[in-house]
PDB file of N, CA and C in Angstrom:
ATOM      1  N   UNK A   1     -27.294  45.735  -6.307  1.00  0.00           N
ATOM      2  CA  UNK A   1     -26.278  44.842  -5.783  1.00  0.00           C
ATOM      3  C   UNK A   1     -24.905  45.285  -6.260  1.00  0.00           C
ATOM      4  N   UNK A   2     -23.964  44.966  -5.271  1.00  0.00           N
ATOM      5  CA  UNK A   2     -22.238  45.350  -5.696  1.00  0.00           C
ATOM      6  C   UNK A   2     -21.835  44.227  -6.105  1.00  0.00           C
ATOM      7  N   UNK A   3     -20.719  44.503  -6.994  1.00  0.00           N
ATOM      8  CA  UNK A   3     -20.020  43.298  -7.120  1.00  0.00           C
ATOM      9  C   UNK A   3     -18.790  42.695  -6.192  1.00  0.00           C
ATOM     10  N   UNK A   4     -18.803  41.406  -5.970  1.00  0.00           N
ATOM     11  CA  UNK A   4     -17.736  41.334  -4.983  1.00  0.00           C
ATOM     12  C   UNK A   4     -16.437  40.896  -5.510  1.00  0.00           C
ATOM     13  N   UNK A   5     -15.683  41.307  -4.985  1.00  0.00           N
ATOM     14  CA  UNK A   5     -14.020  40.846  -5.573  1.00  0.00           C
ATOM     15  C   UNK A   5     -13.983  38.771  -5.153  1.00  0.00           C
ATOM     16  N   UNK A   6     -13.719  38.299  -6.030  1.00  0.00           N
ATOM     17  CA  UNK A   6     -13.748  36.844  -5.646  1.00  0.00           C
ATOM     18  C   UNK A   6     -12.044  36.442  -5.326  1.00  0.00           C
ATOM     19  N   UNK A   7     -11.348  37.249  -5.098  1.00  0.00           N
ATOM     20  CA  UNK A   7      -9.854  37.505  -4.709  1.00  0.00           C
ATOM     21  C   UNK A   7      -9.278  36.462  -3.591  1.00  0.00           C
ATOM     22  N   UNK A   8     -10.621  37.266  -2.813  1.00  0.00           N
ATOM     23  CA  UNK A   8     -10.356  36.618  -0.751  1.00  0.00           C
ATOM     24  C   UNK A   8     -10.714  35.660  -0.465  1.00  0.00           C
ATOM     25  N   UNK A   9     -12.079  35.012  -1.269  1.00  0.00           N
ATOM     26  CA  UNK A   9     -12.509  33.813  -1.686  1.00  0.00           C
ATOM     27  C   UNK A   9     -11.871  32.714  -1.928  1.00  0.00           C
ATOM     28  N   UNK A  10     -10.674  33.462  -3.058  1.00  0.00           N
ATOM     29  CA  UNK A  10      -9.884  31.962  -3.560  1.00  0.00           C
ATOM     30  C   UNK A  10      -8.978  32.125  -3.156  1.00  0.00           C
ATOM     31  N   UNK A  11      -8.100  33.432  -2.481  1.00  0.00           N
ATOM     32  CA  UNK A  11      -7.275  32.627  -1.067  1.00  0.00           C
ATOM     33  C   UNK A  11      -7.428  32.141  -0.052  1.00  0.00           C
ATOM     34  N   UNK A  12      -8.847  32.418   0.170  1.00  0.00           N
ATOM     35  CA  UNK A  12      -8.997  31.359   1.493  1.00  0.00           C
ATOM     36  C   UNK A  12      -9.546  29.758   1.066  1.00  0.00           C
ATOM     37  N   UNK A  13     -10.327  29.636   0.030  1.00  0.00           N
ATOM     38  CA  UNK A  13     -10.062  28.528  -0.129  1.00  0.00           C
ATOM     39  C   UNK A  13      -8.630  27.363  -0.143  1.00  0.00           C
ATOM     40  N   UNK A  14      -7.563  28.384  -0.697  1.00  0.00           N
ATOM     41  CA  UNK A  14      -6.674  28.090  -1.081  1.00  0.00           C
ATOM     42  C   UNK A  14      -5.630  27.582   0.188  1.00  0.00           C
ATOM     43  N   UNK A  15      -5.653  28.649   1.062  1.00  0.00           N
ATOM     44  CA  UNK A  15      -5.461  28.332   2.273  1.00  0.00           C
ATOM     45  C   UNK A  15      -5.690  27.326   3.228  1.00  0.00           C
ATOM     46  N   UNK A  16      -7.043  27.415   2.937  1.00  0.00           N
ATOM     47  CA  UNK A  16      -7.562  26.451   4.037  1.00  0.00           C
ATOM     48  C   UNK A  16      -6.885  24.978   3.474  1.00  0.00           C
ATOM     49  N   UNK A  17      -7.227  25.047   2.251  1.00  0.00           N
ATOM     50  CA  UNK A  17      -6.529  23.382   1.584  1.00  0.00           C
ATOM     51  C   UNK A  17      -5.274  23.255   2.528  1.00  0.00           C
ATOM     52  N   UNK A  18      -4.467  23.889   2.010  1.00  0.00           N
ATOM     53  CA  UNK A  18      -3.062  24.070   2.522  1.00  0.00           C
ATOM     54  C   UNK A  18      -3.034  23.500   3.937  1.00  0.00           C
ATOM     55  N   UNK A  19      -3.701  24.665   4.895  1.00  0.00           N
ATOM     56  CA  UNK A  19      -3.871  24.359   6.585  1.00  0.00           C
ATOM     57  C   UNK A  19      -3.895  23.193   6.667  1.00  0.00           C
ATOM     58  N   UNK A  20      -5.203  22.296   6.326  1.00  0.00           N
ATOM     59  CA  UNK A  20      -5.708  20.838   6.535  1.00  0.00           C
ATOM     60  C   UNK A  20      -4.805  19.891   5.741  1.00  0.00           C
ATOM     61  N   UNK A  21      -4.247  20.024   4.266  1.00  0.00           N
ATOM     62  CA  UNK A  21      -3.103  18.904   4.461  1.00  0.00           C
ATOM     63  C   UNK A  21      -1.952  19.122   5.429  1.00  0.00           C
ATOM     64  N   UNK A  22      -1.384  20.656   5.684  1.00  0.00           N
ATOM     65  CA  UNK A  22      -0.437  21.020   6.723  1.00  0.00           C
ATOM     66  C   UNK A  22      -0.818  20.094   7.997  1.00  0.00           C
ATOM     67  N   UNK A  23      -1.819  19.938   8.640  1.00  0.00           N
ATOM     68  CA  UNK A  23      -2.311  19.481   9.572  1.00  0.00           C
ATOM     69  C   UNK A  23      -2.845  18.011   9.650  1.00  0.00           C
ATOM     70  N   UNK A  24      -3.131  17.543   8.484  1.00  0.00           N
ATOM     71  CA  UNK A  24      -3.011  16.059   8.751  1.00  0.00           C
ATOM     72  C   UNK A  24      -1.719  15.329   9.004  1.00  0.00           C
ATOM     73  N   UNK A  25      -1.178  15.618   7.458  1.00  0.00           N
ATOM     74  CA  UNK A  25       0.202  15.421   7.282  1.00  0.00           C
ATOM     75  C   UNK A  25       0.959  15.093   8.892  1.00  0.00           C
ATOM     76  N   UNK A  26       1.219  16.631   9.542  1.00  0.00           N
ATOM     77  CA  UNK A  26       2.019  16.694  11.148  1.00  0.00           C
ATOM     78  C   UNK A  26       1.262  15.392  11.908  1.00  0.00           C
ATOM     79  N   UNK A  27       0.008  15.563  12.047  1.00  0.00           N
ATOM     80  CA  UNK A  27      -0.786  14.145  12.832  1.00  0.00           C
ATOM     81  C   UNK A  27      -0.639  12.963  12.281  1.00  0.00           C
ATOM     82  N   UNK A  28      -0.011  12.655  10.929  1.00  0.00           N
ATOM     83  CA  UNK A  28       0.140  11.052  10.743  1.00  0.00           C
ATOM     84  C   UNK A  28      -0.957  10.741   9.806  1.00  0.00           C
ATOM     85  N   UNK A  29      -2.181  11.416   9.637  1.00  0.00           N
ATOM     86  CA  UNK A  29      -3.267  11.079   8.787  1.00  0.00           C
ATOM     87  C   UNK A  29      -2.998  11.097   7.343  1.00  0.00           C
ATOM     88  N   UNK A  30      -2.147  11.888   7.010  1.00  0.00           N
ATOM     89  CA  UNK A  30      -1.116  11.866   5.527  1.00  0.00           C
ATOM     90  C   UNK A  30      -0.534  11.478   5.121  1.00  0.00           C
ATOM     91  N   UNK A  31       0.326  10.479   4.464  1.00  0.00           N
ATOM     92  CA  UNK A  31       1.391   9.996   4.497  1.00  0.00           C
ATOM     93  C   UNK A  31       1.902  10.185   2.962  1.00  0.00           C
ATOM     94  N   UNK A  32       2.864  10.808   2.478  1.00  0.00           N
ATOM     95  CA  UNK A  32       3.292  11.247   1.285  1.00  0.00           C
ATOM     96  C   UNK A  32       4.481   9.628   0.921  1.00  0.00           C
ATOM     97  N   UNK A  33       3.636   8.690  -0.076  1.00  0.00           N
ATOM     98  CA  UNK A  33       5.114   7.736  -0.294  1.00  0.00           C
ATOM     99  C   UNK A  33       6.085   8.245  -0.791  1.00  0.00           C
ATOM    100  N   UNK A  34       6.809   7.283  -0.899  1.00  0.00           N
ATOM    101  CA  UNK A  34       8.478   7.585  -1.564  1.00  0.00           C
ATOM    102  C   UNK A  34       8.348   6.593  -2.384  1.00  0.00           C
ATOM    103  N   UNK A  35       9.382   6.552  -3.728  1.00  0.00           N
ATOM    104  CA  UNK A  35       9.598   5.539  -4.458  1.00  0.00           C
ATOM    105  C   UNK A  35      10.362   4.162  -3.685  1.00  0.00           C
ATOM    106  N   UNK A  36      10.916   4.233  -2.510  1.00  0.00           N
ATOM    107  CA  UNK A  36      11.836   2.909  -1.839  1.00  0.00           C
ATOM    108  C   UNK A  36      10.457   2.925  -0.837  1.00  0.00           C
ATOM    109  N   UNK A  37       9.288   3.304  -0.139  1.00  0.00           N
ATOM    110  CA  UNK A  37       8.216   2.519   0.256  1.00  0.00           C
ATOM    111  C   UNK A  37       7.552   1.329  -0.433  1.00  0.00           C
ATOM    112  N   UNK A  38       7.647   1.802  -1.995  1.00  0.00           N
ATOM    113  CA  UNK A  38       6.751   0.497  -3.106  1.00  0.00           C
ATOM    114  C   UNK A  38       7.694  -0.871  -2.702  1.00  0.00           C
ATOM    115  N   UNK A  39       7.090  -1.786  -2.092  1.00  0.00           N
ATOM    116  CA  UNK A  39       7.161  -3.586  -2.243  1.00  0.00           C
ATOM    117  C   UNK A  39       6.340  -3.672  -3.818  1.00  0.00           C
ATOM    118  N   UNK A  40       7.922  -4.116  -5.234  1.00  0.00           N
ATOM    119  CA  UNK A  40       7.260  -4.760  -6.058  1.00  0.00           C
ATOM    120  C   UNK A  40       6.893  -6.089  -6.081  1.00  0.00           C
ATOM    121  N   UNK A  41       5.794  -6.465  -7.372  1.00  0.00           N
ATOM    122  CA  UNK A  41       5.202  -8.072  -7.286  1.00  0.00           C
ATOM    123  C   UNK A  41       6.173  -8.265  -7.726  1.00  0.00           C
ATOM    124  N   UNK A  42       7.158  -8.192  -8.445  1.00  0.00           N
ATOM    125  CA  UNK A  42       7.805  -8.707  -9.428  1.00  0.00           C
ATOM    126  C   UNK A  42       9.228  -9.362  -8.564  1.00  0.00           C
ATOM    127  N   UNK A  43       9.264  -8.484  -6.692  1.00  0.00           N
ATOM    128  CA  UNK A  43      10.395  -8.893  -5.849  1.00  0.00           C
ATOM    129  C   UNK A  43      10.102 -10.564  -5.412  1.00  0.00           C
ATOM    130  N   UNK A  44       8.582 -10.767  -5.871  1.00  0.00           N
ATOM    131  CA  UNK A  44       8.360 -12.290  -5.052  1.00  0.00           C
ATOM    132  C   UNK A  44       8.281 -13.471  -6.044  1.00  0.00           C
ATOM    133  N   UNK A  45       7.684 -14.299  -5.723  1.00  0.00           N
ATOM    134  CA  UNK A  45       8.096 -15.309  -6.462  1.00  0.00           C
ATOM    135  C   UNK A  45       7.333 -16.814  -5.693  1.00  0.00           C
ATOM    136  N   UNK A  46       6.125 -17.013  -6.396  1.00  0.00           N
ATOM    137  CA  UNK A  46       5.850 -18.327  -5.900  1.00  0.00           C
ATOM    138  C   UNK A  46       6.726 -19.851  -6.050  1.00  0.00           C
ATOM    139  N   UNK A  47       6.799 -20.535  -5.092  1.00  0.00           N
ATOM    140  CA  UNK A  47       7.049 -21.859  -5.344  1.00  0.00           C
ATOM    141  C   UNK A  47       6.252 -22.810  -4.941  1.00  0.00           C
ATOM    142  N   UNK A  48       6.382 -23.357  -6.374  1.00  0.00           N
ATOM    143  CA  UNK A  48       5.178 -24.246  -6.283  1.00  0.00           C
ATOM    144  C   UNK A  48       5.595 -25.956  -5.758  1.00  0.00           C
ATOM    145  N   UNK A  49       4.777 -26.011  -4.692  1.00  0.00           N
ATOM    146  CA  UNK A  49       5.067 -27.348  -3.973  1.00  0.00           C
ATOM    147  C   UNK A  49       4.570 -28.901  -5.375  1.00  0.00           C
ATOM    148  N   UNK A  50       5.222 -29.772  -5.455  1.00  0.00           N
ATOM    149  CA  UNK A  50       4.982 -30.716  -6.069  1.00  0.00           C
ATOM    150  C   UNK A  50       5.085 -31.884  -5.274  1.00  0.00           C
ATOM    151  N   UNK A  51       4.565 -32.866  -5.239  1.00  0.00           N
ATOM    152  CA  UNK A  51       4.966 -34.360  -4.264  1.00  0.00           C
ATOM    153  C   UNK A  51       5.767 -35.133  -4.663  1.00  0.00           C
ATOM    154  N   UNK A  52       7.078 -35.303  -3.543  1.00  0.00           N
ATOM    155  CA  UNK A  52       8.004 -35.966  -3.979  1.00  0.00           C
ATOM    156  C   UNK A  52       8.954 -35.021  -4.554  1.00  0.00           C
ATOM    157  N   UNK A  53       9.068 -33.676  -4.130  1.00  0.00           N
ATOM    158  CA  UNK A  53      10.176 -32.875  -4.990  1.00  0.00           C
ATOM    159  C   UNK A  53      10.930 -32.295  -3.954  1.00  0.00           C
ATOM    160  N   UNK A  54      12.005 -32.163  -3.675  1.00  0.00           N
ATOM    161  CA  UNK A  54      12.444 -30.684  -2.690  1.00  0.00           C
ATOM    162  C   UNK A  54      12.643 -29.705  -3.450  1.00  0.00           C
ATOM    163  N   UNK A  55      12.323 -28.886  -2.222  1.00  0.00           N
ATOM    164  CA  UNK A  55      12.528 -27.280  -2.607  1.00  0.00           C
ATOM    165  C   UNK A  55      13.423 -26.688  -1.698  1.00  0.00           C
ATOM    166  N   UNK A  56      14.267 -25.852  -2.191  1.00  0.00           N
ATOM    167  CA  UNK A  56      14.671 -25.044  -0.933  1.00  0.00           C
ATOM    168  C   UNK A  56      14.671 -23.926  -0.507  1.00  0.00           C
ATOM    169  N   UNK A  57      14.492 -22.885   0.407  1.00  0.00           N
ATOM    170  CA  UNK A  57      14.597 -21.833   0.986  1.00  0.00           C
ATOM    171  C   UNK A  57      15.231 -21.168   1.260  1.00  0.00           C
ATOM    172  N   UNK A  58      15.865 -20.128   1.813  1.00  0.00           N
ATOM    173  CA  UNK A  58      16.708 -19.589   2.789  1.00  0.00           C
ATOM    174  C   UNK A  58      15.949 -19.421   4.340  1.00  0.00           C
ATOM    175  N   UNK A  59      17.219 -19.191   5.094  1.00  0.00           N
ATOM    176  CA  UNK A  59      16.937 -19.833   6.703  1.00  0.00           C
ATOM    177  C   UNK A  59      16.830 -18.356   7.185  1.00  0.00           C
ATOM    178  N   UNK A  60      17.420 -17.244   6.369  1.00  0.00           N
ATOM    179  CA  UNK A  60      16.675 -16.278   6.768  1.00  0.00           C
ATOM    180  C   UNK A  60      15.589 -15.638   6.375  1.00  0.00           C
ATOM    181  N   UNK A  61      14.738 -14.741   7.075  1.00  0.00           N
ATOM    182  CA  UNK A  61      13.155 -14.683   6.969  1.00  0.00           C
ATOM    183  C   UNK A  61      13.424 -13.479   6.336  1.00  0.00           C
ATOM    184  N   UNK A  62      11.829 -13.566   5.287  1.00  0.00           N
ATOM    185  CA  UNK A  62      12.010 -11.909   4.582  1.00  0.00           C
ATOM    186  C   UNK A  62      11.970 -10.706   5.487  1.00  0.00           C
ATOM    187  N   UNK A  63      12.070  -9.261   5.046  1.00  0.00           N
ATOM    188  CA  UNK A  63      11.866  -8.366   6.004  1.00  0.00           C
ATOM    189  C   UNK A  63      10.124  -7.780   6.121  1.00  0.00           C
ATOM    190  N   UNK A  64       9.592  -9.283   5.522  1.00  0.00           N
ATOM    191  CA  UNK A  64       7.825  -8.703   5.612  1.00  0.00           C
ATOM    192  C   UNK A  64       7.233 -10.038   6.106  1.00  0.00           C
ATOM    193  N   UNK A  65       6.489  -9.625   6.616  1.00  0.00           N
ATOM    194  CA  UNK A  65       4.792 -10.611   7.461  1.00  0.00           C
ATOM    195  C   UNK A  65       4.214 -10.360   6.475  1.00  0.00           C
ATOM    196  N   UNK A  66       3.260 -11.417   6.875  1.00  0.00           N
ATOM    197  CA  UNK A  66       2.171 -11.384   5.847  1.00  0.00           C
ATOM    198  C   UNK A  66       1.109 -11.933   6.905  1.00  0.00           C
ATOM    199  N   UNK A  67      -0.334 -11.316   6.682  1.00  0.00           N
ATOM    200  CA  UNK A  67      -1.664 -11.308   8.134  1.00  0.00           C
ATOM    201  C   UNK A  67      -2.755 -11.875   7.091  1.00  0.00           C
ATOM    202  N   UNK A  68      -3.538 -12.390   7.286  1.00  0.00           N
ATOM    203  CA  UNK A  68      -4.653 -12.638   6.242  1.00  0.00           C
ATOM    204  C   UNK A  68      -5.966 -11.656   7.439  1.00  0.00           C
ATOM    205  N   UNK A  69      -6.445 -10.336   6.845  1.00  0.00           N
ATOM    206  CA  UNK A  69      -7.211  -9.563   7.041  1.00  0.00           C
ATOM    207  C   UNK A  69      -8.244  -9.328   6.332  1.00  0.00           C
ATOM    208  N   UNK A  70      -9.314  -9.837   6.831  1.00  0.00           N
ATOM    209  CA  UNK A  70     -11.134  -9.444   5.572  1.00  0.00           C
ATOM    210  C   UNK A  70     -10.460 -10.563   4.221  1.00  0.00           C
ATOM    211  N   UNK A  71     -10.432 -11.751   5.013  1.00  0.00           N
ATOM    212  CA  UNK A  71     -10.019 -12.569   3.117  1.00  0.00           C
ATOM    213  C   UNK A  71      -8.630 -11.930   2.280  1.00  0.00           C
ATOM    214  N   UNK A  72      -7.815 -10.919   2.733  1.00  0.00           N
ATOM    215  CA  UNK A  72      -7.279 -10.834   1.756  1.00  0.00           C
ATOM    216  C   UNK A  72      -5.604 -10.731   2.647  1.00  0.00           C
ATOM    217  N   UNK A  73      -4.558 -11.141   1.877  1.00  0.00           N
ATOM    218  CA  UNK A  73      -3.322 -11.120   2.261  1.00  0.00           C
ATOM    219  C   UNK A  73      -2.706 -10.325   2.344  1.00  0.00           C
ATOM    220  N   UNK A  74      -2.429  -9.285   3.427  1.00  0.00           N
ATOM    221  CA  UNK A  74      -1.567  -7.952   3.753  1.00  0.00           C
ATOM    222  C   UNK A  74      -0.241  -8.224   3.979  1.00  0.00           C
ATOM    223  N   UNK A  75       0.731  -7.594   3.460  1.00  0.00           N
ATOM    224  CA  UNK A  75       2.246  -7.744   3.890  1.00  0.00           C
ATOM    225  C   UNK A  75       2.347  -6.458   4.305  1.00  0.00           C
ATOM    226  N   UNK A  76       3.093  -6.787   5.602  1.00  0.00           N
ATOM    227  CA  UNK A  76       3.896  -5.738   6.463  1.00  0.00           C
ATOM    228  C   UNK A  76       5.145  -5.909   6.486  1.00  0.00           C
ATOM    229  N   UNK A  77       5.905  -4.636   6.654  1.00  0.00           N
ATOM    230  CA  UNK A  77       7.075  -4.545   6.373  1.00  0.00           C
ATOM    231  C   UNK A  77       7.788  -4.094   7.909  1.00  0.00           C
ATOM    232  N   UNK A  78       8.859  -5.199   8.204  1.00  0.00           N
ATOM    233  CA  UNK A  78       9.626  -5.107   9.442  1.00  0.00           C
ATOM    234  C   UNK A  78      10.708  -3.957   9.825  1.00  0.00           C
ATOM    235  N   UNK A  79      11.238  -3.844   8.430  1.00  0.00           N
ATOM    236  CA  UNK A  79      11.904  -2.970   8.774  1.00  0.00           C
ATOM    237  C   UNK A  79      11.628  -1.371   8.918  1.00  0.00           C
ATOM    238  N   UNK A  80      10.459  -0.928   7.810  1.00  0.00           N
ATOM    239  CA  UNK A  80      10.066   0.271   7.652  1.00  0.00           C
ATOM    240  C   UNK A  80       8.811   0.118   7.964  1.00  0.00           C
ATOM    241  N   UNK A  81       8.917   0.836   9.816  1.00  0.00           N
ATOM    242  CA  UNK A  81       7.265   0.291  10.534  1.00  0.00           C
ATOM    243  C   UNK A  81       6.312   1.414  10.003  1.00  0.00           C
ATOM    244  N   UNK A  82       5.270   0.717   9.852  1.00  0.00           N
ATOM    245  CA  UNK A  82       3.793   1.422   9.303  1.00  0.00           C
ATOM    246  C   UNK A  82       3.685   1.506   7.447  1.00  0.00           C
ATOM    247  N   UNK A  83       4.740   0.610   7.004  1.00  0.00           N
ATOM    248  CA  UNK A  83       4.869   0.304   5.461  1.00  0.00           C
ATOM    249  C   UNK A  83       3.765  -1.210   5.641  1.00  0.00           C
ATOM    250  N   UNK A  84       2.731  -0.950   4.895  1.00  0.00           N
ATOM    251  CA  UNK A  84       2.371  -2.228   4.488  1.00  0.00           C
ATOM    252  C   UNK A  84       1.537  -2.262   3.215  1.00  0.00           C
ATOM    253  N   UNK A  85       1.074  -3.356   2.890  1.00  0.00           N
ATOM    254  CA  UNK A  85       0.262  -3.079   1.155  1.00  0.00           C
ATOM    255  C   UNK A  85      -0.343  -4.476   1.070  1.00  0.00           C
ATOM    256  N   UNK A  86      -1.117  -4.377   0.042  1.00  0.00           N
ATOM    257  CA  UNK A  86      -2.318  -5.830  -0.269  1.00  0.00           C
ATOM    258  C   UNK A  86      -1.318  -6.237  -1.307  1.00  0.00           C
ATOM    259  N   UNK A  87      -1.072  -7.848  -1.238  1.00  0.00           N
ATOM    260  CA  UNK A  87      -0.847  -8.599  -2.500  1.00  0.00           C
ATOM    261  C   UNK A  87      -1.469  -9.075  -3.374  1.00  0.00           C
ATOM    262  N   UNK A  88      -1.054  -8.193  -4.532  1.00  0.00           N
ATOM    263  CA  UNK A  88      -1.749  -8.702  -5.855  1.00  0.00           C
ATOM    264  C   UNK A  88      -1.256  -8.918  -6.806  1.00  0.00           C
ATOM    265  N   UNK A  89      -2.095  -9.490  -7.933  1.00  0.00           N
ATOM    266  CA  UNK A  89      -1.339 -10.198  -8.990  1.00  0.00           C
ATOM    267  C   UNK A  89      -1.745  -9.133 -10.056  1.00  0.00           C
ATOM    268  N   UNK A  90      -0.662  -9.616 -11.352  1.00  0.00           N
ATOM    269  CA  UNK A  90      -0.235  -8.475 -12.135  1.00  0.00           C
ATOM    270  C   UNK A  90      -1.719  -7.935 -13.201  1.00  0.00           C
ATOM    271  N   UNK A  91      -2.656  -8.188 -12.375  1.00  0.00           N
ATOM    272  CA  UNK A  91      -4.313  -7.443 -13.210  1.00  0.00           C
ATOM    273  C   UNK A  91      -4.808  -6.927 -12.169  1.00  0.00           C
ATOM    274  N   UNK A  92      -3.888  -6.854 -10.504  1.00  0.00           N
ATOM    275  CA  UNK A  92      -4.225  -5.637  -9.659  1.00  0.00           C
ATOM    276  C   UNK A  92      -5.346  -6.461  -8.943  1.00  0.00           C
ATOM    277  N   UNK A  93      -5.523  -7.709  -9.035  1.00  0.00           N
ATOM    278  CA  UNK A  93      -6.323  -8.216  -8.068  1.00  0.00           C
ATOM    279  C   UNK A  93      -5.938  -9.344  -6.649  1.00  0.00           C
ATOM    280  N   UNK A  94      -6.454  -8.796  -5.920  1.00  0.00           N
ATOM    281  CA  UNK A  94      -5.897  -8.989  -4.390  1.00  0.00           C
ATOM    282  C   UNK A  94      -5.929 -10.571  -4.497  1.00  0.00           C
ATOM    283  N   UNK A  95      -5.063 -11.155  -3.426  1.00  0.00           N
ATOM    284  CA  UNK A  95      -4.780 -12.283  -3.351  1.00  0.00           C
ATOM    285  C   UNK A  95      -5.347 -12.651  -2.198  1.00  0.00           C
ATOM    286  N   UNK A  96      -6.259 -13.494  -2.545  1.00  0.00           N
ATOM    287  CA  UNK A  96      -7.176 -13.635  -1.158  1.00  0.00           C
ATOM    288  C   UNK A  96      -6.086 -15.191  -0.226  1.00  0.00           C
ATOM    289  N   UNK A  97      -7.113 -15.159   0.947  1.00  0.00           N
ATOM    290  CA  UNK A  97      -6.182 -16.177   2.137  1.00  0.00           C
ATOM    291  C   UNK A  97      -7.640 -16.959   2.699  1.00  0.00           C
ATOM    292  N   UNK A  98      -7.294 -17.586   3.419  1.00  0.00           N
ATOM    293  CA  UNK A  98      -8.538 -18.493   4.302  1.00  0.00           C
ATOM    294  C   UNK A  98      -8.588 -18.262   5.945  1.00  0.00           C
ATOM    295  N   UNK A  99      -7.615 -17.413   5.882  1.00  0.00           N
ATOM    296  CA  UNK A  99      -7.756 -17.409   7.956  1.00  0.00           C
ATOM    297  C   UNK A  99      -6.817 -18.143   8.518  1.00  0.00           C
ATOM    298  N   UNK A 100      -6.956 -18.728   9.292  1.00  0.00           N
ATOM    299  CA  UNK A 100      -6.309 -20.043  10.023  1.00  0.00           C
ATOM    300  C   UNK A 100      -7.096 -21.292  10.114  1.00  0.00           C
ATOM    301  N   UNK A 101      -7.523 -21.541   8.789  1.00  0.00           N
ATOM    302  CA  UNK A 101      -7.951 -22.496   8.354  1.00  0.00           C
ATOM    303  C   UNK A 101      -7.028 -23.744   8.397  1.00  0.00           C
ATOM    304  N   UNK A 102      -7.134 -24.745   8.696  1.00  0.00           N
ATOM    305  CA  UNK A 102      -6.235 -25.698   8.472  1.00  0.00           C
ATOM    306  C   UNK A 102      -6.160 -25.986   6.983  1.00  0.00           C
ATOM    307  N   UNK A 103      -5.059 -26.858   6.454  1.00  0.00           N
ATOM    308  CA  UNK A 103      -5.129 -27.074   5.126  1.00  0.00           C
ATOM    309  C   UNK A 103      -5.771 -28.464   4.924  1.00  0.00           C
ATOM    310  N   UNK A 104      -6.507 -28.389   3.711  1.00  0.00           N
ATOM    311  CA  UNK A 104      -7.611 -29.198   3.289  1.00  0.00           C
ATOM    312  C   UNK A 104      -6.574 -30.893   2.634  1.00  0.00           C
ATOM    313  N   UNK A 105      -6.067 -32.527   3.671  1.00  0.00           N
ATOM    314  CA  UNK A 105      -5.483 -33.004   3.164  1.00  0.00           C
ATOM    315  C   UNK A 105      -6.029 -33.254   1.650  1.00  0.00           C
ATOM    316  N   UNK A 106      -4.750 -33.914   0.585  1.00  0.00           N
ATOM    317  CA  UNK A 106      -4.537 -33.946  -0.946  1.00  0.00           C
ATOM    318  C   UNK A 106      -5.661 -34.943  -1.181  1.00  0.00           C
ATOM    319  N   UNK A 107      -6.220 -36.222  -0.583  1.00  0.00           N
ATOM    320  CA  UNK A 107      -6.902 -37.166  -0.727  1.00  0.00           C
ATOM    321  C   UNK A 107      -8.534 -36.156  -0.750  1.00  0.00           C
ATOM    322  N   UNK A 108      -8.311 -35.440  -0.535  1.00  0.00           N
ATOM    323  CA  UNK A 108      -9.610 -34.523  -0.307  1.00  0.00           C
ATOM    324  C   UNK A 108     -10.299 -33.592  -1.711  1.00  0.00           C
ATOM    325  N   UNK A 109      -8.916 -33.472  -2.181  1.00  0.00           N
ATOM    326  CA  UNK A 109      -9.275 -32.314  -3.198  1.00  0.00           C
ATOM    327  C   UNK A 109      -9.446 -33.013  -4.362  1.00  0.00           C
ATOM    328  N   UNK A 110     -10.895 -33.002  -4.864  1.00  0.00           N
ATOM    329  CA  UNK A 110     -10.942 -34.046  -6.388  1.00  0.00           C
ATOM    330  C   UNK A 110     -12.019 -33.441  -6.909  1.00  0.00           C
TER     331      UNK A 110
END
């Protein structure tokens, strides 16, 4: 037996890597983030409803939706289309939703 040079081997492996991210990447199957894609947790901020309290808002809407998909709460982002991400809390666990469930009245919950 000869020995073979393993040279051509590991440029074509090397290559081929290359080709196929080259080629997802161009088709959209890739998507390389940026640091201004990340939505932090730390931008939101629950308010918590109490009875008998006001709260107030602003009258303009954030620049994200939010879909409840498979139980869990997706925010999409309006302005930068095809930006979206799961909301979670700060131990990285998803924030689940109910659907379009109606809400369960207060006389109910005991």
């Amino acid at each position: 037996m000869s020995e073979r040079n393993p040279i051509p081997y590991i440029l074509t492996a090397i290559g081929s890597v290359a080709a196929t991210v080259g080629v997802l990447s161009y088709y959209g199957y890739l998507h390389m983030a940026k640091p201004e894609d990340a939505l932090l947790l730390a931008d939101y901020t629950m308010l918590k409803t109490v009875p008998g309290e006001d709260y107030r808002v602003s009258l303009k809407p954030a620049e994200q939706v939010a879909q409840c998909i498979d139980g869990v709460l997706v925010l999409f982002d309006v302005q930068q289309k095809g930006l979206s991400g799961v909301l979670v809390d700060n131990r990285k666990r998803a924030v689940r939703c109910v659907g379009e469930q109606p809400p369960v009245p207060e006389g109910l919950l005991r």
